[in-house]
N, C-alpha and C. Protein backbone atom coordinates (compact mmCIF):
# COMPACT_ATOMS: atom_id res chain seq x y z
N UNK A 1 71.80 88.51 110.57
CA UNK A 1 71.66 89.49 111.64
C UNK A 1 73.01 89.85 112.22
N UNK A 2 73.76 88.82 112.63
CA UNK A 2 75.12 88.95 112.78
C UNK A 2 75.88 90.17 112.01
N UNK A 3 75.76 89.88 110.85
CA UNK A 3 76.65 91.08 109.61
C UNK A 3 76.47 92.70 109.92
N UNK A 4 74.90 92.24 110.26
CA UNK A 4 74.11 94.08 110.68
C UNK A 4 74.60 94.49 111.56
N UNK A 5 74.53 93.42 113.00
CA UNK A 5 74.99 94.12 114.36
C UNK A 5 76.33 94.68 114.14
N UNK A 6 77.11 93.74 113.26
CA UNK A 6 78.70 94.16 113.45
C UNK A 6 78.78 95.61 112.78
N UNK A 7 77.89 95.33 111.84
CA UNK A 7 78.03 96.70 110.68
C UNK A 7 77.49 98.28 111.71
N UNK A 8 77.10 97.99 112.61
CA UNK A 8 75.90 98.68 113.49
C UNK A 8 77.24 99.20 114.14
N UNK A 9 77.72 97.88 114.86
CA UNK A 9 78.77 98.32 115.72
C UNK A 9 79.71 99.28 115.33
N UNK A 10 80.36 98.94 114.14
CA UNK A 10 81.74 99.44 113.32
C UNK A 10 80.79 101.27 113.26
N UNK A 11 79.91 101.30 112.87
CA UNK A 11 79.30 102.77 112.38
C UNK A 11 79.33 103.32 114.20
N UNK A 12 78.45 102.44 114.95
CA UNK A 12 78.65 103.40 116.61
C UNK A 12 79.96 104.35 116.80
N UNK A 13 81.28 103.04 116.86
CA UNK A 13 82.30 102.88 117.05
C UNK A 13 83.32 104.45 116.10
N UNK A 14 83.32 104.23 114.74
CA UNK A 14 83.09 105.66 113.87
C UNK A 14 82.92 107.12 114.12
N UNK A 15 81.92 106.94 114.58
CA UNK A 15 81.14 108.02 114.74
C UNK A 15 81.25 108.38 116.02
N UNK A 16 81.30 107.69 117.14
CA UNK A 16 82.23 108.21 118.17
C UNK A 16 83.32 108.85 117.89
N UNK A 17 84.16 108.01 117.31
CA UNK A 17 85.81 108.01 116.94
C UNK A 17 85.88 109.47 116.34
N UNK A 18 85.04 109.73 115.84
CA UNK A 18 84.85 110.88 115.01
C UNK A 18 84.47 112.13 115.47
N UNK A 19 83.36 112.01 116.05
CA UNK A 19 83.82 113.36 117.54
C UNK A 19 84.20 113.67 118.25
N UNK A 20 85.43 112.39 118.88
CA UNK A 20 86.39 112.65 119.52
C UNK A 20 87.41 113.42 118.78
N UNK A 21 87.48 113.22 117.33
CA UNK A 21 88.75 113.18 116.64
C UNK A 21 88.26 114.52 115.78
N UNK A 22 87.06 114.93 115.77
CA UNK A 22 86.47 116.19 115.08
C UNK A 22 86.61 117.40 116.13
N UNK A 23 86.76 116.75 117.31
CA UNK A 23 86.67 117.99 118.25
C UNK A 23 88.01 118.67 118.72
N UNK A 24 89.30 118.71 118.03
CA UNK A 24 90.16 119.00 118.06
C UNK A 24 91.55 118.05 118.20
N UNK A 25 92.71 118.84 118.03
CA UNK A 25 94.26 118.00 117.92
C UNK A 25 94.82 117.84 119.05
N UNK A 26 94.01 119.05 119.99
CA UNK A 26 94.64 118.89 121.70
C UNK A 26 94.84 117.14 122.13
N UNK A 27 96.04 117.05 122.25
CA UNK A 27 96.53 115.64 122.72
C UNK A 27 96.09 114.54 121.81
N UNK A 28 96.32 114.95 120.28
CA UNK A 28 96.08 113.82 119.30
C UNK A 28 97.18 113.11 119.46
N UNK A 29 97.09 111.83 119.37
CA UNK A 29 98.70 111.18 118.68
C UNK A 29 98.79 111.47 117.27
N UNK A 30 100.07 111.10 117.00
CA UNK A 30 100.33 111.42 115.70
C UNK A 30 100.01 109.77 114.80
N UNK A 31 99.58 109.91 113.52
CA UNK A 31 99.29 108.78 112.70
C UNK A 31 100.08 107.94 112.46
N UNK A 32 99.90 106.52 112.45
CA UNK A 32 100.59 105.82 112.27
C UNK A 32 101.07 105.77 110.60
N UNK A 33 102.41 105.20 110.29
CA UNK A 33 102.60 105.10 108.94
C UNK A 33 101.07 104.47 108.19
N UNK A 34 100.45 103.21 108.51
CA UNK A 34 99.49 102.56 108.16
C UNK A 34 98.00 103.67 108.01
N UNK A 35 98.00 104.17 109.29
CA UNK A 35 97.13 105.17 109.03
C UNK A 35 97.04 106.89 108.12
N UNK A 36 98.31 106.78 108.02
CA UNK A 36 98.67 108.30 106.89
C UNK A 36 98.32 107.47 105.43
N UNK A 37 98.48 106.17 105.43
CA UNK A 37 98.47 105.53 104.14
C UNK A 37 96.69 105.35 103.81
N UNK A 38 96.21 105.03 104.93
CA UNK A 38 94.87 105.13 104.63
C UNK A 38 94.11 106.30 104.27
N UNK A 39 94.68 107.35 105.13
CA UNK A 39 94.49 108.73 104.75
C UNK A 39 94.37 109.49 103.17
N UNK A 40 95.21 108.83 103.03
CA UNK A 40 95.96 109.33 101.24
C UNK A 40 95.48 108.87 100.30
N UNK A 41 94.44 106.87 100.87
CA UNK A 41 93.64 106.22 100.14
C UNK A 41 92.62 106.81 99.73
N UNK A 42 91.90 107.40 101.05
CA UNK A 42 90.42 108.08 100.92
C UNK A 42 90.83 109.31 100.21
N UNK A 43 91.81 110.26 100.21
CA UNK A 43 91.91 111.51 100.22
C UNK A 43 91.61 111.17 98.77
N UNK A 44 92.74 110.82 97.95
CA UNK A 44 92.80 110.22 96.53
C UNK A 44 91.48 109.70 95.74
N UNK A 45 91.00 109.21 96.80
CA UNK A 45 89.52 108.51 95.69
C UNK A 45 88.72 109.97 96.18
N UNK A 46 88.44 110.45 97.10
CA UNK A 46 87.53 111.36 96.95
C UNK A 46 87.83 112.56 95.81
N UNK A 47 89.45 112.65 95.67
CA UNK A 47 89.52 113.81 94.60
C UNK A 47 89.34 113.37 93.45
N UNK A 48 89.02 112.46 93.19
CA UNK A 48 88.81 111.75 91.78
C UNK A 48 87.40 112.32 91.31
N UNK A 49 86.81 112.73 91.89
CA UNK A 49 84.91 112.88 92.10
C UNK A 49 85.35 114.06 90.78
N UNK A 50 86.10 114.71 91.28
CA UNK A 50 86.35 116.60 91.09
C UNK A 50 86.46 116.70 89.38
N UNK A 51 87.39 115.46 88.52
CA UNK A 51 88.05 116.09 87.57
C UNK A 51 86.69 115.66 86.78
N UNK A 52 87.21 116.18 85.62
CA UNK A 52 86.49 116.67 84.12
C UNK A 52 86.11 114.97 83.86
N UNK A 53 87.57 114.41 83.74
CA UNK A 53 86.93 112.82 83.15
C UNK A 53 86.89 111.90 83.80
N UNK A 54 86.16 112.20 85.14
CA UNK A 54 85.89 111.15 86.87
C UNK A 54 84.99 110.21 85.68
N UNK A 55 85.80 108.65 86.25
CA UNK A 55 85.02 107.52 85.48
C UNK A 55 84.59 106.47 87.01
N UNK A 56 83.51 106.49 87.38
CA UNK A 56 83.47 105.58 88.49
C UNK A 56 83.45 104.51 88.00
N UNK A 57 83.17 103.95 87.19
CA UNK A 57 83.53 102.25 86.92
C UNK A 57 85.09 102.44 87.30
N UNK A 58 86.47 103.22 86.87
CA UNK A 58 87.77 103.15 86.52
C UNK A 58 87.72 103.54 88.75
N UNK A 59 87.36 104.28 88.82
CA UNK A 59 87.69 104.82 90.18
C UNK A 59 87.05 103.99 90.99
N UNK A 60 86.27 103.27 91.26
CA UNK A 60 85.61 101.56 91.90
C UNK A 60 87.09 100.60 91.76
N UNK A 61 87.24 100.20 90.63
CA UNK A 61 87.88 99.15 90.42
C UNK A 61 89.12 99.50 91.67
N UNK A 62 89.59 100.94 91.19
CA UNK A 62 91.39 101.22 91.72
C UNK A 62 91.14 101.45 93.21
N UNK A 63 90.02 101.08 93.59
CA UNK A 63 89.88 101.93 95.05
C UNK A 63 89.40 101.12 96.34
N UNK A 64 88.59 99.94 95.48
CA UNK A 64 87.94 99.12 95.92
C UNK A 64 88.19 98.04 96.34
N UNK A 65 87.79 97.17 97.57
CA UNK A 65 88.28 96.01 97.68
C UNK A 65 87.21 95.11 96.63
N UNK A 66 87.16 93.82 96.07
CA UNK A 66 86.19 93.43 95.68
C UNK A 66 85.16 93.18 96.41
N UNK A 67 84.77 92.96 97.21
CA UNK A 67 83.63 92.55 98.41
C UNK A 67 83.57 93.67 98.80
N UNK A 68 83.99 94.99 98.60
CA UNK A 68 83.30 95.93 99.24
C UNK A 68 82.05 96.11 99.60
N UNK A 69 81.46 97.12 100.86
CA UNK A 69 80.05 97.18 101.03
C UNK A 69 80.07 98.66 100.97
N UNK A 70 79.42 99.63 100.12
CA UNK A 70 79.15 100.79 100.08
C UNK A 70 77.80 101.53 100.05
N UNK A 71 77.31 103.01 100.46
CA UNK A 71 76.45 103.50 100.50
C UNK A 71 76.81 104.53 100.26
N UNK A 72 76.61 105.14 99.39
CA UNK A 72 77.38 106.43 98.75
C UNK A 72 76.38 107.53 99.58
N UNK A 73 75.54 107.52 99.56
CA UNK A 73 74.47 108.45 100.88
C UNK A 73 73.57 107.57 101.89
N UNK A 74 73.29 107.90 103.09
CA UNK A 74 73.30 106.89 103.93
C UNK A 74 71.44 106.78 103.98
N UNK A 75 70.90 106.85 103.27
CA UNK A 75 69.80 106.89 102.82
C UNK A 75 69.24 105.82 101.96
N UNK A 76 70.40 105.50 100.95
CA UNK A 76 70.16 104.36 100.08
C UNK A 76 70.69 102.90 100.69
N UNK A 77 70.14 101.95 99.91
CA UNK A 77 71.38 100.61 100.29
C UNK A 77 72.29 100.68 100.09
N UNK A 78 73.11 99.36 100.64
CA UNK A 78 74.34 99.32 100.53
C UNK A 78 74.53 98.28 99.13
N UNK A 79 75.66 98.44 97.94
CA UNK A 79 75.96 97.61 97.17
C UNK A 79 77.04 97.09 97.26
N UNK A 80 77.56 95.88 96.80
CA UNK A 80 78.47 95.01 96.79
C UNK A 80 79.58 95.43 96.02
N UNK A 81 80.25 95.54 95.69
CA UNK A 81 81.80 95.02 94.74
C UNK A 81 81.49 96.43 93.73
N UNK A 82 82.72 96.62 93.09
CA UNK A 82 83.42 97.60 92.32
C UNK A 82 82.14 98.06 91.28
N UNK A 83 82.09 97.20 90.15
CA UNK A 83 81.06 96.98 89.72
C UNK A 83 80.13 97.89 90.04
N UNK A 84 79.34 97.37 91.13
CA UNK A 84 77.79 97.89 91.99
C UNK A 84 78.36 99.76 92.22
N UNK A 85 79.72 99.66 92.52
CA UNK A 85 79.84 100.97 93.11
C UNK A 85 79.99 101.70 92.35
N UNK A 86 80.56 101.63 91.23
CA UNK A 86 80.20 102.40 89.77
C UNK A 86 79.29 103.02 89.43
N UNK A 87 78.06 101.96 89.39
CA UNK A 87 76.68 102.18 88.80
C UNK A 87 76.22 102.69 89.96
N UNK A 88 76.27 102.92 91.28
CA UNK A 88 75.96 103.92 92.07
C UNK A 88 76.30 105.25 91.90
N UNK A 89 77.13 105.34 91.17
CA UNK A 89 77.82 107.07 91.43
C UNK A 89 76.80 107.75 90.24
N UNK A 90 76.80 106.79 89.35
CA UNK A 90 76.30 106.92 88.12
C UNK A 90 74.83 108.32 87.83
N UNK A 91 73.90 107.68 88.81
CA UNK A 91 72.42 109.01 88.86
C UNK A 91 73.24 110.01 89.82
N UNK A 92 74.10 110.12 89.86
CA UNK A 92 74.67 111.42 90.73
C UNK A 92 75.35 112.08 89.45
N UNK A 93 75.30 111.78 88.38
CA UNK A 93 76.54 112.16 87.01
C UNK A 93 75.88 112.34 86.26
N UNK A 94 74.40 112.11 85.98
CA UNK A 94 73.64 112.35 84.81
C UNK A 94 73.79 113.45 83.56
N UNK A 95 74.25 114.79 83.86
CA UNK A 95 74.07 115.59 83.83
C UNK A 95 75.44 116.58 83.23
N UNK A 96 76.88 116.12 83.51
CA UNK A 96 78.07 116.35 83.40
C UNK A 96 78.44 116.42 84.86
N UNK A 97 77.55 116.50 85.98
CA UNK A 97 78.18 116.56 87.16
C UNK A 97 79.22 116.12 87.76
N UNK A 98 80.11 116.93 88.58
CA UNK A 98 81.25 116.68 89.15
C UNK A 98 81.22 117.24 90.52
N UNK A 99 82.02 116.79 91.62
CA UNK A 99 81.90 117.03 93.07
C UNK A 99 83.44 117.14 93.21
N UNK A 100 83.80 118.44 93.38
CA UNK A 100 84.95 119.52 94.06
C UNK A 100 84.97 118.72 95.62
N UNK A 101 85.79 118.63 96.25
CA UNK A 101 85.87 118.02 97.65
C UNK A 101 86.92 118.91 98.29
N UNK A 102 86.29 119.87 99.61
CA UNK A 102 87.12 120.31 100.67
C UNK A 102 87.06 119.53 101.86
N UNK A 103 88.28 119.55 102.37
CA UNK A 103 88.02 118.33 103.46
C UNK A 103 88.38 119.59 104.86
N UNK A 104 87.34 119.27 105.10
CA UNK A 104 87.49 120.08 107.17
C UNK A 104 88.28 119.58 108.24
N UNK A 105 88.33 117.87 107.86
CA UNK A 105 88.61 117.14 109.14
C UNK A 105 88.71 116.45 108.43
N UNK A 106 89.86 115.20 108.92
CA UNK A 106 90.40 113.81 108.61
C UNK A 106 90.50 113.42 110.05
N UNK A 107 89.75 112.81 110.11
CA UNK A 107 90.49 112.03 111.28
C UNK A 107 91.08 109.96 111.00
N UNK A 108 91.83 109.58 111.37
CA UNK A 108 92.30 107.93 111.25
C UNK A 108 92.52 107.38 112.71
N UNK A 109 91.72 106.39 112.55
CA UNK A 109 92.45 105.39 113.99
C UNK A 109 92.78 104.06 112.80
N UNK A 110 93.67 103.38 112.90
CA UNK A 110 93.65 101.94 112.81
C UNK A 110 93.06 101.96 111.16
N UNK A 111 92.45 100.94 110.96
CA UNK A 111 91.26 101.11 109.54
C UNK A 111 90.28 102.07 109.14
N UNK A 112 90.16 102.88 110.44
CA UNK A 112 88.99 103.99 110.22
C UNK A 112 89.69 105.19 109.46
N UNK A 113 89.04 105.93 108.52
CA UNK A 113 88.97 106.99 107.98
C UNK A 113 88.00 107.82 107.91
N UNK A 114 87.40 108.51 108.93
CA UNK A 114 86.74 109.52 108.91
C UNK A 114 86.80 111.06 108.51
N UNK A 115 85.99 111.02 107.37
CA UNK A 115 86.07 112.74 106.83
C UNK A 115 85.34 113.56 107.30
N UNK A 116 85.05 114.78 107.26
CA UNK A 116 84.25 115.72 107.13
C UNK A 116 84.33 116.96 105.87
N UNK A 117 83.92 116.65 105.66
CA UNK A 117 83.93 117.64 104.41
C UNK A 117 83.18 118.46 103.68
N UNK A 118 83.15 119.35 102.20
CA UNK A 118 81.96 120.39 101.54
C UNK A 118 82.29 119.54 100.61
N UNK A 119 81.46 118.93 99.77
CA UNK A 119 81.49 118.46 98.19
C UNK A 119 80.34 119.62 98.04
N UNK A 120 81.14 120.12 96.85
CA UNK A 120 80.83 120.67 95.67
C UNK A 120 80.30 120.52 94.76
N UNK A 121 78.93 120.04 94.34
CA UNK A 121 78.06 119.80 92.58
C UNK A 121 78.38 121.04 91.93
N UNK A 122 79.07 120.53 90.93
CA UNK A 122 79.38 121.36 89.90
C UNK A 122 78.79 120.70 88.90
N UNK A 123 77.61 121.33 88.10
CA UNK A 123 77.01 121.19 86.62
C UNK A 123 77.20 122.11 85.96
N UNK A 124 77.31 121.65 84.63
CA UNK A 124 77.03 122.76 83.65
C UNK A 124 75.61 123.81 83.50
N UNK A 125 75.57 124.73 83.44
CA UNK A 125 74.32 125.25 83.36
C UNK A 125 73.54 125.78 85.11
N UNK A 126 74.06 125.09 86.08
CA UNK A 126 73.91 125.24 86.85
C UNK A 126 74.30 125.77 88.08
N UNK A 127 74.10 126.98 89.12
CA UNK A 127 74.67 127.21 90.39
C UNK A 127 75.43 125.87 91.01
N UNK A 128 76.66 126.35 91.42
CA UNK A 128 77.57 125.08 92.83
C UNK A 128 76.70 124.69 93.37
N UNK A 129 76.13 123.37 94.17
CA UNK A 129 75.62 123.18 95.12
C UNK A 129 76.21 122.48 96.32
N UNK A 130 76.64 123.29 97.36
CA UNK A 130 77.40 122.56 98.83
C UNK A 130 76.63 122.15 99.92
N UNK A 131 77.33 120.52 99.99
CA UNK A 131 76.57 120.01 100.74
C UNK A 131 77.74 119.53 101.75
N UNK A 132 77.17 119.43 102.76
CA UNK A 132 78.64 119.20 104.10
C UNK A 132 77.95 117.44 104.27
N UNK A 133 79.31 116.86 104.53
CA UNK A 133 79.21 115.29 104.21
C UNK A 133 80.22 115.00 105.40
N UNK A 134 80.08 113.91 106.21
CA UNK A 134 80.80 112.56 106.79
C UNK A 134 81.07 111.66 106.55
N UNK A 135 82.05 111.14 105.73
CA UNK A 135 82.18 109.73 105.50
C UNK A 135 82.73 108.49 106.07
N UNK A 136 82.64 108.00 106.74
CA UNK A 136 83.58 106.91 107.36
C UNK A 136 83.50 105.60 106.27
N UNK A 137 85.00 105.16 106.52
CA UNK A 137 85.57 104.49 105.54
C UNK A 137 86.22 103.24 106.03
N UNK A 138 86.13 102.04 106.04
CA UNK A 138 87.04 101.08 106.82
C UNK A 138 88.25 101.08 105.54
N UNK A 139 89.82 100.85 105.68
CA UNK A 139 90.32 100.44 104.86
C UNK A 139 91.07 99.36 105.39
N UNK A 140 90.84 98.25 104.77
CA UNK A 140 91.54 96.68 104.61
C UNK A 140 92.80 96.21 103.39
N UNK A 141 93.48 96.17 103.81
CA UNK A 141 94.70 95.88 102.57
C UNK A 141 94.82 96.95 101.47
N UNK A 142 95.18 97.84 101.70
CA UNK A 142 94.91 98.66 100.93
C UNK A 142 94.02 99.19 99.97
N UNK A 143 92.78 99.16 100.18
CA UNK A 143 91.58 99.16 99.57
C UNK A 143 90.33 99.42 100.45
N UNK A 144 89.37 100.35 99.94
CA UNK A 144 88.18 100.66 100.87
C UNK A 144 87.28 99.16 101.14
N UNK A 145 86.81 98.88 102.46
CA UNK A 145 86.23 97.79 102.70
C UNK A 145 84.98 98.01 102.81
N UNK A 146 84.85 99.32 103.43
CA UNK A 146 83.13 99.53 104.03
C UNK A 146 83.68 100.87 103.68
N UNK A 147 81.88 101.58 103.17
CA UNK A 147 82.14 103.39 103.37
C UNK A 147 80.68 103.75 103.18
N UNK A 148 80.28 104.51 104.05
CA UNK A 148 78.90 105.31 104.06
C UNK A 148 79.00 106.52 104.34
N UNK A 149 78.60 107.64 103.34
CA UNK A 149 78.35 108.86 103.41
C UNK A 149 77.32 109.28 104.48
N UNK A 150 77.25 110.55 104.86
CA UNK A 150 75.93 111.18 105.41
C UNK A 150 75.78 112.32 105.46
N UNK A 151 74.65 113.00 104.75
CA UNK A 151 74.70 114.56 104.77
C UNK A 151 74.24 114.75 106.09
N UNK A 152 75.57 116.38 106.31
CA UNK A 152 75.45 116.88 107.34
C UNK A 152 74.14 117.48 107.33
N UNK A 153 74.46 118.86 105.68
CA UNK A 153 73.59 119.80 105.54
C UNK A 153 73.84 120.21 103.84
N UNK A 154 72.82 120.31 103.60
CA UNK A 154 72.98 120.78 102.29
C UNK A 154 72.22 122.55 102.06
N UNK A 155 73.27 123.24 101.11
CA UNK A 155 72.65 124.34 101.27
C UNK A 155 72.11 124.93 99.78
């Protein structure tokens, strides 16, 4: 129960952080070195989604802490380690699918990385489909620790 509350907490905490930090730059501070670095972490793994030969087993491993806890949409569970996060991306790829990523908003405090963004489904054979997404991201030693998606809106 402990793990949940904290996990509960860290998402409150987020998601505050995140409409403070979504609602404009008026009197932002500027990022810390640590936090531009986290920035560049998330930025980097999310553009990985986009190319032709996105391998999530290869993009888990380089991105991931091992104990990670992830929820790639905040709908499903959360899975464990690199591994697990692979085979999550996996029924999102069936198909040749790939996800284009515009980012609206970055915001960073500390470990937090909060996005806002349009991912893009790009299939073969198929119309774009844009869906507006939030992700908050803890990063620990250089590596994602915690990250849960959430559709805004899909259109």
């Amino acid at each position: 129960m402990d793990h949940v509350t904290r996990r509960a907490a860290l998402l409150a905490g987020a998601l505050g952080a995140a409409a403070a930090g979504l609602a404009g730059p008026a009197g932002a501070a500027e990022l810390t070195a640590a936090e531009r670095a986290n920035v560049k972490l998330v930025k980097d793994f999310c553009a990985t989604w986009g190319a032709r030969d996105f391998d999530p087993d290869a993009s888990a491993a380089a991105y991931f802490a091992p104990d990670a806890n992830v929820r790639v949409l905040d709908t499903l569970p959360f899975v464990v380690g690199p591994a697990a996060i692979g085979a999550a991306f996996k029924p999102f790829l069936q198909h040749g699918e790939r996800f284009q990523v515009k980012f609206l908003d970055v915001y960073a405090k500390g470990p937090l990385v909060v996005t806002h963004r349009i991912d893009t489904q790009v299939a073969p054979g198929q119309a774009d489909k844009d869906m507006e997404m939030v992700g908050v991201f803890l990063v620990r030693g250089g590596r994602i620790k915690e990250w849960t998606d959430y559709l805004v809106t899909q259109a």
